[in-house]
PDB file of N, CA and C in Angstrom:
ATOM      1  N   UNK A   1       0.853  -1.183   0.000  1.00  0.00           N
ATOM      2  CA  UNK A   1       0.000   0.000   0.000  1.00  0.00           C
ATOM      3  C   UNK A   1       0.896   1.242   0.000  1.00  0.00           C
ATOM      4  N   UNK A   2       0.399   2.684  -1.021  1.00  0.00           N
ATOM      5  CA  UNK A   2       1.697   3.320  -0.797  1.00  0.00           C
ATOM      6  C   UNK A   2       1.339   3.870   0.281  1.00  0.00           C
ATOM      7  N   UNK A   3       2.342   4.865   0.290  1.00  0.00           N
ATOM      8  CA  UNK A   3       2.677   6.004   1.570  1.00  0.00           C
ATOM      9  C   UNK A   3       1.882   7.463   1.179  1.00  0.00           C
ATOM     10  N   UNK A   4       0.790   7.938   2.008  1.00  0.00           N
ATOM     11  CA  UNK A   4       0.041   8.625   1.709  1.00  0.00           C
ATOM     12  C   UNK A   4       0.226   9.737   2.649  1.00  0.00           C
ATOM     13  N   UNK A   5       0.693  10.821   2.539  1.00  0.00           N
ATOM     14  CA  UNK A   5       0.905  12.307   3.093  1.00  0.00           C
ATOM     15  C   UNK A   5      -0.311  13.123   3.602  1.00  0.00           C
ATOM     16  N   UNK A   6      -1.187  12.945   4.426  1.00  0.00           N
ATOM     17  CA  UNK A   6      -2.220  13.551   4.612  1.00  0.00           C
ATOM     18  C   UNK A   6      -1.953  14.717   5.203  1.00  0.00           C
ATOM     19  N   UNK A   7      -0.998  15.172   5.682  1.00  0.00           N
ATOM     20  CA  UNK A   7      -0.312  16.380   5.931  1.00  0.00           C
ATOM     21  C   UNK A   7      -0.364  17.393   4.811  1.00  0.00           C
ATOM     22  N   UNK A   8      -0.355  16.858   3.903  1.00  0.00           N
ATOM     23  CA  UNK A   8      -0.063  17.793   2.607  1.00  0.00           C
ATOM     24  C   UNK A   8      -1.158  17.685   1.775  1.00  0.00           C
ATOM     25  N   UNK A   9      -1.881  16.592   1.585  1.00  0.00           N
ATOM     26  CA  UNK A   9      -3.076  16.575   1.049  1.00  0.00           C
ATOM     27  C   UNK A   9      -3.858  17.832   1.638  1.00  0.00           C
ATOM     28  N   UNK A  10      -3.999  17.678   3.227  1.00  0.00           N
ATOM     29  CA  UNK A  10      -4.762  18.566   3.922  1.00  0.00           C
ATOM     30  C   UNK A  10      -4.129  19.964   3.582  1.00  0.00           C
ATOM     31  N   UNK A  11      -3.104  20.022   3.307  1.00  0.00           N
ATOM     32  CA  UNK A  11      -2.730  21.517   3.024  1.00  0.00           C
ATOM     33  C   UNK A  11      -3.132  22.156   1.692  1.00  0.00           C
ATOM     34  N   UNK A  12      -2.429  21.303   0.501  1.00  0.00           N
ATOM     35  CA  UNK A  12      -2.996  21.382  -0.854  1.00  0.00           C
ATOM     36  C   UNK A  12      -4.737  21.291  -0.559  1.00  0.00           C
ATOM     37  N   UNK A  13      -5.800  20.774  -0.148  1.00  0.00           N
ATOM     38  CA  UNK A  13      -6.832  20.964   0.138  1.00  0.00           C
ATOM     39  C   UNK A  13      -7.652  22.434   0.498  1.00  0.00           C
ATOM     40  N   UNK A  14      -6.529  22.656   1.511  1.00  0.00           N
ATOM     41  CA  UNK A  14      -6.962  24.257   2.142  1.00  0.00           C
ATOM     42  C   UNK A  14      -6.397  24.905   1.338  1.00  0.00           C
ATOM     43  N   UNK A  15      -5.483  24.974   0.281  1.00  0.00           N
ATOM     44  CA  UNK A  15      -5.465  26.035  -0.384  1.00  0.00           C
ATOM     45  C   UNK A  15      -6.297  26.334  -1.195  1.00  0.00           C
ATOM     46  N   UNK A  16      -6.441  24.700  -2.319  1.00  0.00           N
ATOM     47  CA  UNK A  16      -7.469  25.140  -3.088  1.00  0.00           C
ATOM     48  C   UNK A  16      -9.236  25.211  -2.314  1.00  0.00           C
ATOM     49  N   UNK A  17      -9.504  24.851  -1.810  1.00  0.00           N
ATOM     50  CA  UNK A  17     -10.817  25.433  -1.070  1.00  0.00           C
ATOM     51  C   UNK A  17     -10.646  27.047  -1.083  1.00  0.00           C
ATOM     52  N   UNK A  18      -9.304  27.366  -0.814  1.00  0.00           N
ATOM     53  CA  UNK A  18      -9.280  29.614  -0.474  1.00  0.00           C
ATOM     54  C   UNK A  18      -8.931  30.002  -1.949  1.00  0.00           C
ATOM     55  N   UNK A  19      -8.267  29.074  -2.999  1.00  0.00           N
ATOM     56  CA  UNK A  19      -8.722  29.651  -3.732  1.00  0.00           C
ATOM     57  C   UNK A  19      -9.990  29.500  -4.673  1.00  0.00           C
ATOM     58  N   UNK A  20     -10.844  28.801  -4.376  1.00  0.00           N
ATOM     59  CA  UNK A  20     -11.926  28.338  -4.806  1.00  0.00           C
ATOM     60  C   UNK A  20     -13.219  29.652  -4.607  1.00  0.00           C
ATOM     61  N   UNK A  21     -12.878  30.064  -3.058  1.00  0.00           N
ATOM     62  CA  UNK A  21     -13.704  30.928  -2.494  1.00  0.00           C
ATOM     63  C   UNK A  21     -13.291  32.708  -3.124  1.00  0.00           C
ATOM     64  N   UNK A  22     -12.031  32.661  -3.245  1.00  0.00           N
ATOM     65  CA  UNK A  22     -11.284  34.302  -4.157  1.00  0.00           C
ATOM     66  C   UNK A  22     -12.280  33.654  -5.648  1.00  0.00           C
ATOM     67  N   UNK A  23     -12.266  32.998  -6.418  1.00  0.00           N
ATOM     68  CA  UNK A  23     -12.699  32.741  -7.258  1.00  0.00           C
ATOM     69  C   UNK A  23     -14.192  33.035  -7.479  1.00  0.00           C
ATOM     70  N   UNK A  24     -14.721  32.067  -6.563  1.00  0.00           N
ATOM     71  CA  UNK A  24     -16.449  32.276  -6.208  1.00  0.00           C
ATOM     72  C   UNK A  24     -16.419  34.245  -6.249  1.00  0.00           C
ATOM     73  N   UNK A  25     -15.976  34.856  -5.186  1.00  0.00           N
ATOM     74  CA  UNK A  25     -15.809  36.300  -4.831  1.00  0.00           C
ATOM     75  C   UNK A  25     -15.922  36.995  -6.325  1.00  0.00           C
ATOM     76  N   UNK A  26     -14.883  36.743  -6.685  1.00  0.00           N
ATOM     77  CA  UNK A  26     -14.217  37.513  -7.878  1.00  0.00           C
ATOM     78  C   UNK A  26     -15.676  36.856  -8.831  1.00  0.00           C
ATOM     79  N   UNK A  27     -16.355  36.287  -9.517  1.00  0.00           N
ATOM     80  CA  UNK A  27     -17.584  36.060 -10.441  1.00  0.00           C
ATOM     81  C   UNK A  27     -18.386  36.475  -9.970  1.00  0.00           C
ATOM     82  N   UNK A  28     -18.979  36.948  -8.223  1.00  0.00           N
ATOM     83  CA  UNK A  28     -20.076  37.470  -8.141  1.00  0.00           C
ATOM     84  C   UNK A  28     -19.601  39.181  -8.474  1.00  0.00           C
ATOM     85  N   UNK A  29     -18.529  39.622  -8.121  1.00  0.00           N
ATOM     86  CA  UNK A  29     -17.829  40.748  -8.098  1.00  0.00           C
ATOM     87  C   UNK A  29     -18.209  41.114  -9.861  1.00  0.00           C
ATOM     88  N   UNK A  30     -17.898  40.041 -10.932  1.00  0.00           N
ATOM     89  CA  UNK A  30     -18.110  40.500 -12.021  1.00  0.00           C
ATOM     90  C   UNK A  30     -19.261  40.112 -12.631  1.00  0.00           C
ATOM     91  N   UNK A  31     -19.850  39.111 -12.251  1.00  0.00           N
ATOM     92  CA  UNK A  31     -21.532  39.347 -12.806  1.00  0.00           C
ATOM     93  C   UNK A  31     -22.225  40.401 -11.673  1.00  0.00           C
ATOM     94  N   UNK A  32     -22.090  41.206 -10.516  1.00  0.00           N
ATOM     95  CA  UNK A  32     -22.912  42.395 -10.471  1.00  0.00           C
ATOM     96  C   UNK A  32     -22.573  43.517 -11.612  1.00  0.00           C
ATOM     97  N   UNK A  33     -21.407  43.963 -11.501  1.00  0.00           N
ATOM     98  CA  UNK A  33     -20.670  44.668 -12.555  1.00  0.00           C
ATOM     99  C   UNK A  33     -20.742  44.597 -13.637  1.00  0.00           C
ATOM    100  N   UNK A  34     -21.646  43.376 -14.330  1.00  0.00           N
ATOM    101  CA  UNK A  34     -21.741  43.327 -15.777  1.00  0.00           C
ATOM    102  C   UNK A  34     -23.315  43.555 -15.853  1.00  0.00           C
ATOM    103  N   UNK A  35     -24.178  43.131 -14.764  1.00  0.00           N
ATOM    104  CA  UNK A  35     -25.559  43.351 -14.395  1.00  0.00           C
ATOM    105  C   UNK A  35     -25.797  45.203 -14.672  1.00  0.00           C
ATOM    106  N   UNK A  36     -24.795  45.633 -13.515  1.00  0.00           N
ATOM    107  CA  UNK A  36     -25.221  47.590 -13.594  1.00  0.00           C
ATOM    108  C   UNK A  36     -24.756  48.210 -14.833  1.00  0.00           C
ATOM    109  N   UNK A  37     -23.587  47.391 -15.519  1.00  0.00           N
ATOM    110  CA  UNK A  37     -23.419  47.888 -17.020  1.00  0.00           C
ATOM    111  C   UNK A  37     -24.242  47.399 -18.199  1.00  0.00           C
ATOM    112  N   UNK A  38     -24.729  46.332 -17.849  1.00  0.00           N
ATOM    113  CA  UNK A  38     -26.191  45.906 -18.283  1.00  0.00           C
ATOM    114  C   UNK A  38     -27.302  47.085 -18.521  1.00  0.00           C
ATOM    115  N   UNK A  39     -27.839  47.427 -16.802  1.00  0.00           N
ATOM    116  CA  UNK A  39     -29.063  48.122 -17.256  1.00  0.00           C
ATOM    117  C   UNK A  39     -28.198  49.220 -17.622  1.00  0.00           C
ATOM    118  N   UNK A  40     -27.363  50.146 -17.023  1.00  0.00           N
ATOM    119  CA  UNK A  40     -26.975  51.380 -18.141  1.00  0.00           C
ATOM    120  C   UNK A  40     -27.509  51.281 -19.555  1.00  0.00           C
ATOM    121  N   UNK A  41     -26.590  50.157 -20.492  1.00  0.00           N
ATOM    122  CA  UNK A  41     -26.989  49.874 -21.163  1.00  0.00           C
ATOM    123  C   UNK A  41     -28.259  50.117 -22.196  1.00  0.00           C
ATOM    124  N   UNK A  42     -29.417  49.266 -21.218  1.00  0.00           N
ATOM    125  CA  UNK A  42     -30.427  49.451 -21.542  1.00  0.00           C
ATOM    126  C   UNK A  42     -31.183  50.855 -21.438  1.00  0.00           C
ATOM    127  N   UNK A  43     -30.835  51.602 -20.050  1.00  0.00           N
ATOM    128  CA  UNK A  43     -31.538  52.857 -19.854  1.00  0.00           C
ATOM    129  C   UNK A  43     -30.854  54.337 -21.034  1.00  0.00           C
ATOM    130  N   UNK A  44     -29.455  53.893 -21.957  1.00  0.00           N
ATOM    131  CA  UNK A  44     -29.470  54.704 -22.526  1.00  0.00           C
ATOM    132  C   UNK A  44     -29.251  54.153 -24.033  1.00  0.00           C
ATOM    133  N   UNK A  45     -29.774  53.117 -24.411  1.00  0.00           N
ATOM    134  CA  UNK A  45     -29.953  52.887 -25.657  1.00  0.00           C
ATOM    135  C   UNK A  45     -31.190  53.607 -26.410  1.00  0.00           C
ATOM    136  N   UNK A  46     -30.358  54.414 -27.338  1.00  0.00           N
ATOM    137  CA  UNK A  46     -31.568  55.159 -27.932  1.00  0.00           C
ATOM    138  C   UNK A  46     -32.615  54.599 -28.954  1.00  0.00           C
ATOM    139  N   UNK A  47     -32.401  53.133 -28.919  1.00  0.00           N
ATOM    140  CA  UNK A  47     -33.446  52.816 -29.664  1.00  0.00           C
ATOM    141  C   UNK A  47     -34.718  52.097 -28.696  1.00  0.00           C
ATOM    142  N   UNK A  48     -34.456  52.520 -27.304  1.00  0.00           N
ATOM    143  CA  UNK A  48     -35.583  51.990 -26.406  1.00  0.00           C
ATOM    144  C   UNK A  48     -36.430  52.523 -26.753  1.00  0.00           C
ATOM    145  N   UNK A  49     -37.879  52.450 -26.171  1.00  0.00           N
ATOM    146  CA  UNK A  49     -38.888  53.444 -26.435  1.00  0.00           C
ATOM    147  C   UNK A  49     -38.731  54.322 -25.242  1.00  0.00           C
ATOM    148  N   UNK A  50     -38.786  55.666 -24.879  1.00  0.00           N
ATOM    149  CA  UNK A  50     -39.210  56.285 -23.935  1.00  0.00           C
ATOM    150  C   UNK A  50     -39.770  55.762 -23.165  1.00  0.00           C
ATOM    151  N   UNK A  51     -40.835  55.115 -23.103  1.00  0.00           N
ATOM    152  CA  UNK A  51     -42.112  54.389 -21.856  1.00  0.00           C
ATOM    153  C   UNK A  51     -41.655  53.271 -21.467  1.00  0.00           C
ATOM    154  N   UNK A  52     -40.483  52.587 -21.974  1.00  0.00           N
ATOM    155  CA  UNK A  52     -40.185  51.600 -21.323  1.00  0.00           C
ATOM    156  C   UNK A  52     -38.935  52.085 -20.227  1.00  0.00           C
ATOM    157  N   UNK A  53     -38.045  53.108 -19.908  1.00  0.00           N
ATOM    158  CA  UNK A  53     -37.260  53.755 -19.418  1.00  0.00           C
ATOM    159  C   UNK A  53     -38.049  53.627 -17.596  1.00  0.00           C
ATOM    160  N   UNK A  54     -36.647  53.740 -16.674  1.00  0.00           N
ATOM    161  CA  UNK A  54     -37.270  53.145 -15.085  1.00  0.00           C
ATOM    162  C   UNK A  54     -37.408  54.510 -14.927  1.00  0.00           C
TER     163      UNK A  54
END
């Protein structure tokens, strides 16, 4: 059976779990940011109609 390092597994583990979570962070960080450049977007495209404007 080999020789299994759970010392280091557990470490390599906790890293990627923190970077898993910077990751998670960083996509909500850029789908809000693509959401508010979204409606901009929409609120100054001049081919909206007026009546549809918030």
């Amino acid at each position: 059976m080999p020789n299994i390092d759970l010392d280091y597994l557990a470490r390599q583990n906790d890293k990627i779990l923190e970077e898993l979570s910077a990751l998670r962070r960083e996509v909500a960080d850029l789908r809000a940011t693509a959401g508010q450049s979204l409606e901009i977007d929409r609120r100054t495209d001049p081919r909206r109609p007026s009546g549809l404007s918030r």
